[in-house]
PDB file of N, CA and C in Angstrom:
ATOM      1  N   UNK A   1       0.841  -1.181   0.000  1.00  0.00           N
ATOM      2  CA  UNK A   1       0.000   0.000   0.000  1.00  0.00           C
ATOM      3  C   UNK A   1       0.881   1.237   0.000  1.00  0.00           C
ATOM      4  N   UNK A   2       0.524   2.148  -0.681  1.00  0.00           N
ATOM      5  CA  UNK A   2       0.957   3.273  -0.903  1.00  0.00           C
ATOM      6  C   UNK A   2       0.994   3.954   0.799  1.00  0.00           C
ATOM      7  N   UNK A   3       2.211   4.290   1.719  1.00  0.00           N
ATOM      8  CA  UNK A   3       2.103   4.718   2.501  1.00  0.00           C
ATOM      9  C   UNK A   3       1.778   6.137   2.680  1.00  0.00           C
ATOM     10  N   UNK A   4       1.774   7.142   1.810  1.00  0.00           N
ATOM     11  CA  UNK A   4       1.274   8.106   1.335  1.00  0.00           C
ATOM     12  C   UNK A   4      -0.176   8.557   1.584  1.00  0.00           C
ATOM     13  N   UNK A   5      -0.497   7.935   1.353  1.00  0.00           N
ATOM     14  CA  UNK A   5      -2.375   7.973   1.209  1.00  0.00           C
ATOM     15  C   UNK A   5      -2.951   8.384   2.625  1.00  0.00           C
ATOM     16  N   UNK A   6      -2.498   7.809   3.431  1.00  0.00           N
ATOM     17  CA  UNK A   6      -2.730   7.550   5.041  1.00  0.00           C
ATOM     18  C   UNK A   6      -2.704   9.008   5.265  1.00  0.00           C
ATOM     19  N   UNK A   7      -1.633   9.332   5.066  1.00  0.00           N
ATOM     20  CA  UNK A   7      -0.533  10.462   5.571  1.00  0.00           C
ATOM     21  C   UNK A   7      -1.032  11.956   4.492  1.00  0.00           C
ATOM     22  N   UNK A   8      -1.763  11.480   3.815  1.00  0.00           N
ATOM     23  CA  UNK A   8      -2.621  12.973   3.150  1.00  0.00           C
ATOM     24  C   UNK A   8      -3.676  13.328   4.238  1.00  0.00           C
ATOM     25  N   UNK A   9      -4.407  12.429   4.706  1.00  0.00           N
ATOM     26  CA  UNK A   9      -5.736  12.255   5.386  1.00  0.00           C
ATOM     27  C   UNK A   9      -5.259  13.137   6.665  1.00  0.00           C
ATOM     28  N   UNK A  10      -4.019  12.639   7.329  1.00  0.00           N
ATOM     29  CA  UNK A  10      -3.781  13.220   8.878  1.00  0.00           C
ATOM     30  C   UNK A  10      -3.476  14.733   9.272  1.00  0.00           C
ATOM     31  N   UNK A  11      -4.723  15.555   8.957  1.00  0.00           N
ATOM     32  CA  UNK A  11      -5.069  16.623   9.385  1.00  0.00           C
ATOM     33  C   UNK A  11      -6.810  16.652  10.406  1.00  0.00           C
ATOM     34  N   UNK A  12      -6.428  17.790  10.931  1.00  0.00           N
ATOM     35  CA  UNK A  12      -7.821  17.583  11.674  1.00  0.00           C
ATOM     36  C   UNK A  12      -9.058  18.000  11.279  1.00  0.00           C
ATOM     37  N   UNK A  13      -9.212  18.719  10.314  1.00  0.00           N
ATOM     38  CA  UNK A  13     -10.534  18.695   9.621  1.00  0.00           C
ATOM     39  C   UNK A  13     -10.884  17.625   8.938  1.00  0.00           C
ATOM     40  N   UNK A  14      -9.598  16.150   8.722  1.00  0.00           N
ATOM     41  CA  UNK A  14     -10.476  15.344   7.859  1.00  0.00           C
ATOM     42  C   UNK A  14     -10.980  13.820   8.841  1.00  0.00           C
ATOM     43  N   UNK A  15     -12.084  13.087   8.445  1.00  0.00           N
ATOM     44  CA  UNK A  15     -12.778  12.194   9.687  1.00  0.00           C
ATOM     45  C   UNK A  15     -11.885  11.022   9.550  1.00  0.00           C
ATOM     46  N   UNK A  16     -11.712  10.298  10.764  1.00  0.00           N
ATOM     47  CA  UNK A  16     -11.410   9.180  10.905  1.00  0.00           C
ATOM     48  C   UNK A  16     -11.677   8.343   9.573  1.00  0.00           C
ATOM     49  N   UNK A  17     -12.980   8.273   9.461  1.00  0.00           N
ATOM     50  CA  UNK A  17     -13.642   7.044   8.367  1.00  0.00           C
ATOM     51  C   UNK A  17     -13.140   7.748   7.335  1.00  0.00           C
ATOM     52  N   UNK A  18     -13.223   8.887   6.664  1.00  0.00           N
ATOM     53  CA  UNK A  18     -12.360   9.279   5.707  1.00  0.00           C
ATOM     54  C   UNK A  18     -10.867   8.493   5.416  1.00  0.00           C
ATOM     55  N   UNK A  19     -10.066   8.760   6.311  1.00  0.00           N
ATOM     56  CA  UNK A  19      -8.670   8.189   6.328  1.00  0.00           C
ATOM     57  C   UNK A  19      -8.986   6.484   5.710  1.00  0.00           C
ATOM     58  N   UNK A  20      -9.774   6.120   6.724  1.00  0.00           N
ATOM     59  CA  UNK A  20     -10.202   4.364   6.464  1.00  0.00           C
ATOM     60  C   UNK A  20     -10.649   3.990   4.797  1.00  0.00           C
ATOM     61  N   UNK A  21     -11.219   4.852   4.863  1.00  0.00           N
ATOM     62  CA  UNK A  21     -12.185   5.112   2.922  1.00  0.00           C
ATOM     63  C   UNK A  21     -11.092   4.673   1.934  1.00  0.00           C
ATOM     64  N   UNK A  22     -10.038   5.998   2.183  1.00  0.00           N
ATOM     65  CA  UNK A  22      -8.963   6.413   1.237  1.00  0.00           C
ATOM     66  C   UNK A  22      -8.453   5.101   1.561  1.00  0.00           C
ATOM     67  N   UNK A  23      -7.959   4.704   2.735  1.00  0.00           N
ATOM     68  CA  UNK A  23      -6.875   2.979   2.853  1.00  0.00           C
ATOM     69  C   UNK A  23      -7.345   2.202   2.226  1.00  0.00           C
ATOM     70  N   UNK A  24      -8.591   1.972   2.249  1.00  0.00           N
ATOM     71  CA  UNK A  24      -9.295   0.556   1.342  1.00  0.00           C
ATOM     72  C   UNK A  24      -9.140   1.003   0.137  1.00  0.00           C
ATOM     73  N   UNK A  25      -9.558   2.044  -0.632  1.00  0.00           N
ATOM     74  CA  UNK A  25      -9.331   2.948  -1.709  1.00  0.00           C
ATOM     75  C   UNK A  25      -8.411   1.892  -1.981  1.00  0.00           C
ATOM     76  N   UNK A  26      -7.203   2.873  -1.840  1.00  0.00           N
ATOM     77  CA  UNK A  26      -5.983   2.461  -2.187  1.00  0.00           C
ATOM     78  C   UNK A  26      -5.288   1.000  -2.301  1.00  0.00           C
ATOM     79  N   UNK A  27      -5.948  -0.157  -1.252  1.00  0.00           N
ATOM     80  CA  UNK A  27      -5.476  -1.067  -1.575  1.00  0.00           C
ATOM     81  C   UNK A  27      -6.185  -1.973  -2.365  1.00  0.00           C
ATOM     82  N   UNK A  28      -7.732  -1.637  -2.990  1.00  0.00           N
ATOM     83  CA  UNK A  28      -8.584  -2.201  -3.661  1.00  0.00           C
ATOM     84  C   UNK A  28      -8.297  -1.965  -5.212  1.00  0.00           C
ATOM     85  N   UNK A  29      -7.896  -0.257  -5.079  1.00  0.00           N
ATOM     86  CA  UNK A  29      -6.977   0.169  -6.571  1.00  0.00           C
ATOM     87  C   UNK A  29      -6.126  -0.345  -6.897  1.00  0.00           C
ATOM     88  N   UNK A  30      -5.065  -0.804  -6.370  1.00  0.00           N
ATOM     89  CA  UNK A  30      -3.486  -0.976  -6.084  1.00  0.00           C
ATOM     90  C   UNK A  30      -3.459  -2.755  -6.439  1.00  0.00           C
ATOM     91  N   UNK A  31      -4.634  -3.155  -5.785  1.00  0.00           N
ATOM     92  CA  UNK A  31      -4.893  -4.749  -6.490  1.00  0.00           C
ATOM     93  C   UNK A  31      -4.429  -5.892  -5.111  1.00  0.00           C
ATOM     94  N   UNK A  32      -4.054  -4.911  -3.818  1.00  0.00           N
ATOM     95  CA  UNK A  32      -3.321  -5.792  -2.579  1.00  0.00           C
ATOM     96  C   UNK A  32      -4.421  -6.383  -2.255  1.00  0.00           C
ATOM     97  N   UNK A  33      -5.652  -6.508  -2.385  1.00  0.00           N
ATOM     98  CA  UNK A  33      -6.639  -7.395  -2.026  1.00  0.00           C
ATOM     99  C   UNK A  33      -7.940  -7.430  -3.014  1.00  0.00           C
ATOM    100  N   UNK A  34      -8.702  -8.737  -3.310  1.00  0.00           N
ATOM    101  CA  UNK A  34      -9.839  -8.702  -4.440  1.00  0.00           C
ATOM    102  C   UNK A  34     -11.066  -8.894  -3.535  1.00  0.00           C
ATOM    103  N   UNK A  35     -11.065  -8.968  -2.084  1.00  0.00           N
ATOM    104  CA  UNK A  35     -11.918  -9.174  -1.629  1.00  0.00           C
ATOM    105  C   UNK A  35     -12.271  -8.778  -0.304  1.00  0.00           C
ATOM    106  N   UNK A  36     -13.342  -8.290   0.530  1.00  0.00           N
ATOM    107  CA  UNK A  36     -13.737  -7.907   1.609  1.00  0.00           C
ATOM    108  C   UNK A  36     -12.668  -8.884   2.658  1.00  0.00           C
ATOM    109  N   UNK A  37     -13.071 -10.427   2.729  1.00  0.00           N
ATOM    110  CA  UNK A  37     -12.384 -10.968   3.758  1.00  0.00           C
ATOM    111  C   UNK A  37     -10.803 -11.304   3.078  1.00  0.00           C
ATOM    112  N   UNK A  38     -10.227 -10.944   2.117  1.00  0.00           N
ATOM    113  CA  UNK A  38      -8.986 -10.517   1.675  1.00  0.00           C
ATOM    114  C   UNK A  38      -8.801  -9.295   2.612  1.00  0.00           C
ATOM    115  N   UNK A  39      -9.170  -8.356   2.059  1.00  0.00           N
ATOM    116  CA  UNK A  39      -8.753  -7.239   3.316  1.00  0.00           C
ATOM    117  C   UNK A  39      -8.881  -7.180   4.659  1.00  0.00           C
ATOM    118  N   UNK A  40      -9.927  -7.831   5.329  1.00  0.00           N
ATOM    119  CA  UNK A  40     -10.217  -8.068   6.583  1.00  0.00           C
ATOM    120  C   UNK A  40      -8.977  -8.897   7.288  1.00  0.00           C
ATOM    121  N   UNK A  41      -8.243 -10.186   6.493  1.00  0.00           N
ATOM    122  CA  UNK A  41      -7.055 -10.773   6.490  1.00  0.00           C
ATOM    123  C   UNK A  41      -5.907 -10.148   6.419  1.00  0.00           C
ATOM    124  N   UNK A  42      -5.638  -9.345   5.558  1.00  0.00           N
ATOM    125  CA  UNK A  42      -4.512  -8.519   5.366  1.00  0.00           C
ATOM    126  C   UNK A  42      -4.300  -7.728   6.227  1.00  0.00           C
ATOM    127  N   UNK A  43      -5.646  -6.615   6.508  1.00  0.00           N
ATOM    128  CA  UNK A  43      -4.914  -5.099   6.745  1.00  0.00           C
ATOM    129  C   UNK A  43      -6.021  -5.222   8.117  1.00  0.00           C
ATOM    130  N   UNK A  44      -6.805  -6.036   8.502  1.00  0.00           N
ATOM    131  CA  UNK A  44      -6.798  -5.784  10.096  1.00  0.00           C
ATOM    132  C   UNK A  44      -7.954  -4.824  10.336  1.00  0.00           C
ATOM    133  N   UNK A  45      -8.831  -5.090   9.099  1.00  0.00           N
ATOM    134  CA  UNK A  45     -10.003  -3.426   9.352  1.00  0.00           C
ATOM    135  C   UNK A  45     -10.913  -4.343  10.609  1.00  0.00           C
ATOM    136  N   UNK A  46     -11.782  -3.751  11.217  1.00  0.00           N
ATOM    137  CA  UNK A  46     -13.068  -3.597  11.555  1.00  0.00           C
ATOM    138  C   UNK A  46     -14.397  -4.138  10.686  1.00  0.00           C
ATOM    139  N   UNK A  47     -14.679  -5.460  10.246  1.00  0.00           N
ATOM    140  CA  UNK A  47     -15.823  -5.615   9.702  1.00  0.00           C
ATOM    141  C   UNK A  47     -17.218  -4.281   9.459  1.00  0.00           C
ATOM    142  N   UNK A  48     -16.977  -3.506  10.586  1.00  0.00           N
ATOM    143  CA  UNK A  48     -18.108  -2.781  10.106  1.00  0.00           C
ATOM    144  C   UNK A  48     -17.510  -1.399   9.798  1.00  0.00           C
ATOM    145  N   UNK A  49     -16.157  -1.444   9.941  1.00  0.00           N
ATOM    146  CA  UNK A  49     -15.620  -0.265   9.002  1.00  0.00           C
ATOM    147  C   UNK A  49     -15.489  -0.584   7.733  1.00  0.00           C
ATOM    148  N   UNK A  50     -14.939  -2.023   7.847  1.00  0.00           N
ATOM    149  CA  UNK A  50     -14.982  -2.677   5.937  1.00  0.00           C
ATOM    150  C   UNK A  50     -16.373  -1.873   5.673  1.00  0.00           C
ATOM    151  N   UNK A  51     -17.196  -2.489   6.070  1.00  0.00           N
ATOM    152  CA  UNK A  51     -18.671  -2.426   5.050  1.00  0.00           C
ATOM    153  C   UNK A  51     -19.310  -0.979   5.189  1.00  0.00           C
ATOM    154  N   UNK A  52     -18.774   0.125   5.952  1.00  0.00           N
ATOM    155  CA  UNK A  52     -19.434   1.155   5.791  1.00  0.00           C
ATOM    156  C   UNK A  52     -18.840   2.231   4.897  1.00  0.00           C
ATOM    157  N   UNK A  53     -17.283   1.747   4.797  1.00  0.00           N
ATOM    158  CA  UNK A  53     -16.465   2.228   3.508  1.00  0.00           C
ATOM    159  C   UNK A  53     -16.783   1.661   2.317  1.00  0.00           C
ATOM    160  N   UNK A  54     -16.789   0.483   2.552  1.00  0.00           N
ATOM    161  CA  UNK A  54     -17.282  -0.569   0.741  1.00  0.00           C
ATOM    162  C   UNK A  54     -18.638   0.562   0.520  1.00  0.00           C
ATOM    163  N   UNK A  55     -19.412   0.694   1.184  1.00  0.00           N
ATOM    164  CA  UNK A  55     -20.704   0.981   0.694  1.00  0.00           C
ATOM    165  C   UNK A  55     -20.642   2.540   0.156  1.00  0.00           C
ATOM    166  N   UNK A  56     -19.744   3.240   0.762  1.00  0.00           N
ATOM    167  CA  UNK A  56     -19.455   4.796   0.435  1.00  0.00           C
ATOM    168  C   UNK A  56     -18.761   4.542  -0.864  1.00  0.00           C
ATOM    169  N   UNK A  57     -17.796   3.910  -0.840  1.00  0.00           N
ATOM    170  CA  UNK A  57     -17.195   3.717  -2.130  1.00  0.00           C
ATOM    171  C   UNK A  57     -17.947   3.257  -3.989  1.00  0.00           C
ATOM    172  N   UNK A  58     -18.594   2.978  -2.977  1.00  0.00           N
ATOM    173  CA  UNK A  58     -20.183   2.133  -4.323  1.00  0.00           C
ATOM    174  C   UNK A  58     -20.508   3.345  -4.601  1.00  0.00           C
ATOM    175  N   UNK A  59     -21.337   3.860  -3.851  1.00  0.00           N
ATOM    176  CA  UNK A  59     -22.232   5.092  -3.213  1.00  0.00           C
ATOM    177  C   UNK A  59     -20.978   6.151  -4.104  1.00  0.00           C
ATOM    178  N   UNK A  60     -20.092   6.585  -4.210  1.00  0.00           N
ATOM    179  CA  UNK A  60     -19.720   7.792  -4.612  1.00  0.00           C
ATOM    180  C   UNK A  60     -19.087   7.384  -6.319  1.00  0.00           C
ATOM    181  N   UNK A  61     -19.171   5.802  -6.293  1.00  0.00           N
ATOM    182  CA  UNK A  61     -19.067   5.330  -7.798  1.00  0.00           C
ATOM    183  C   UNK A  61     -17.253   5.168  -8.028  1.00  0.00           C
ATOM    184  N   UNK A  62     -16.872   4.740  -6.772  1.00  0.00           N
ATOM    185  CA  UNK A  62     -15.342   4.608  -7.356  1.00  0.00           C
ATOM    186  C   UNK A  62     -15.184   3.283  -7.205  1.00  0.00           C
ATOM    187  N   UNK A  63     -15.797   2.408  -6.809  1.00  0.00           N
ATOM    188  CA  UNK A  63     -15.597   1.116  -6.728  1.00  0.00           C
ATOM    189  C   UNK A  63     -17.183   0.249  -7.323  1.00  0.00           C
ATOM    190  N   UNK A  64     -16.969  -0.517  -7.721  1.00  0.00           N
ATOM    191  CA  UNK A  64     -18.370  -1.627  -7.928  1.00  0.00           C
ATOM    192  C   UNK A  64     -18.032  -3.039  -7.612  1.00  0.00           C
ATOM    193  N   UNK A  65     -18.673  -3.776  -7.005  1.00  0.00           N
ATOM    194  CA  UNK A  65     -18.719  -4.863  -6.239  1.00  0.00           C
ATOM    195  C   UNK A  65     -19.423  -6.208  -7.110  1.00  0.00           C
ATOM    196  N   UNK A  66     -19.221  -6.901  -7.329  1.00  0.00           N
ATOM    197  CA  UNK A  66     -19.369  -7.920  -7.961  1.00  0.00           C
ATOM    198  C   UNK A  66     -19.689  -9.542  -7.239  1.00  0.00           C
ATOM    199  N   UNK A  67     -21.328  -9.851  -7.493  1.00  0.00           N
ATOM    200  CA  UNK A  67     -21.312 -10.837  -6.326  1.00  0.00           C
ATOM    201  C   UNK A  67     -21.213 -12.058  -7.451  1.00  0.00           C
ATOM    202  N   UNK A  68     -20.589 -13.050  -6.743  1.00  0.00           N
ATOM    203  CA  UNK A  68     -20.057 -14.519  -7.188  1.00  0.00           C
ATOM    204  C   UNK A  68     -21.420 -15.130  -7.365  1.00  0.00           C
TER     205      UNK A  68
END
């Protein structure tokens, strides 16, 4: 993961879940994981931070989700 990304976010006008958004962002772009419990494995999120970022990410059209 781009350690960068994190480190744009860490000012205080921007939200926690923001920062979290941009991390999944980045490692969903980047290709370090193809899947919710891929990332949940990897990078250690919060199940209900996974899914309230996945859903913003849908929701603002930068990601689309694909069910098996």
């Amino acid at each position: 993961m781009n350690p960068n990304v994190g480190d744009l976010f860490q000012t205080s006008d921007i939200r926690v879940k923001d920062t979290d958004k941009a991390r999944i962002f980045d490692i969903v772009f980047n290709g370090y994981a193809k899947s919710r419990k891929e990332i949940l494995e990897k990078f250690h999120f919060r199940p209900t931070v996974l899914t309230n970022a996945v859903r913003e990410l849908i929701a603002d059209g930068l990601i689309i989700e694909e069910k098996k």
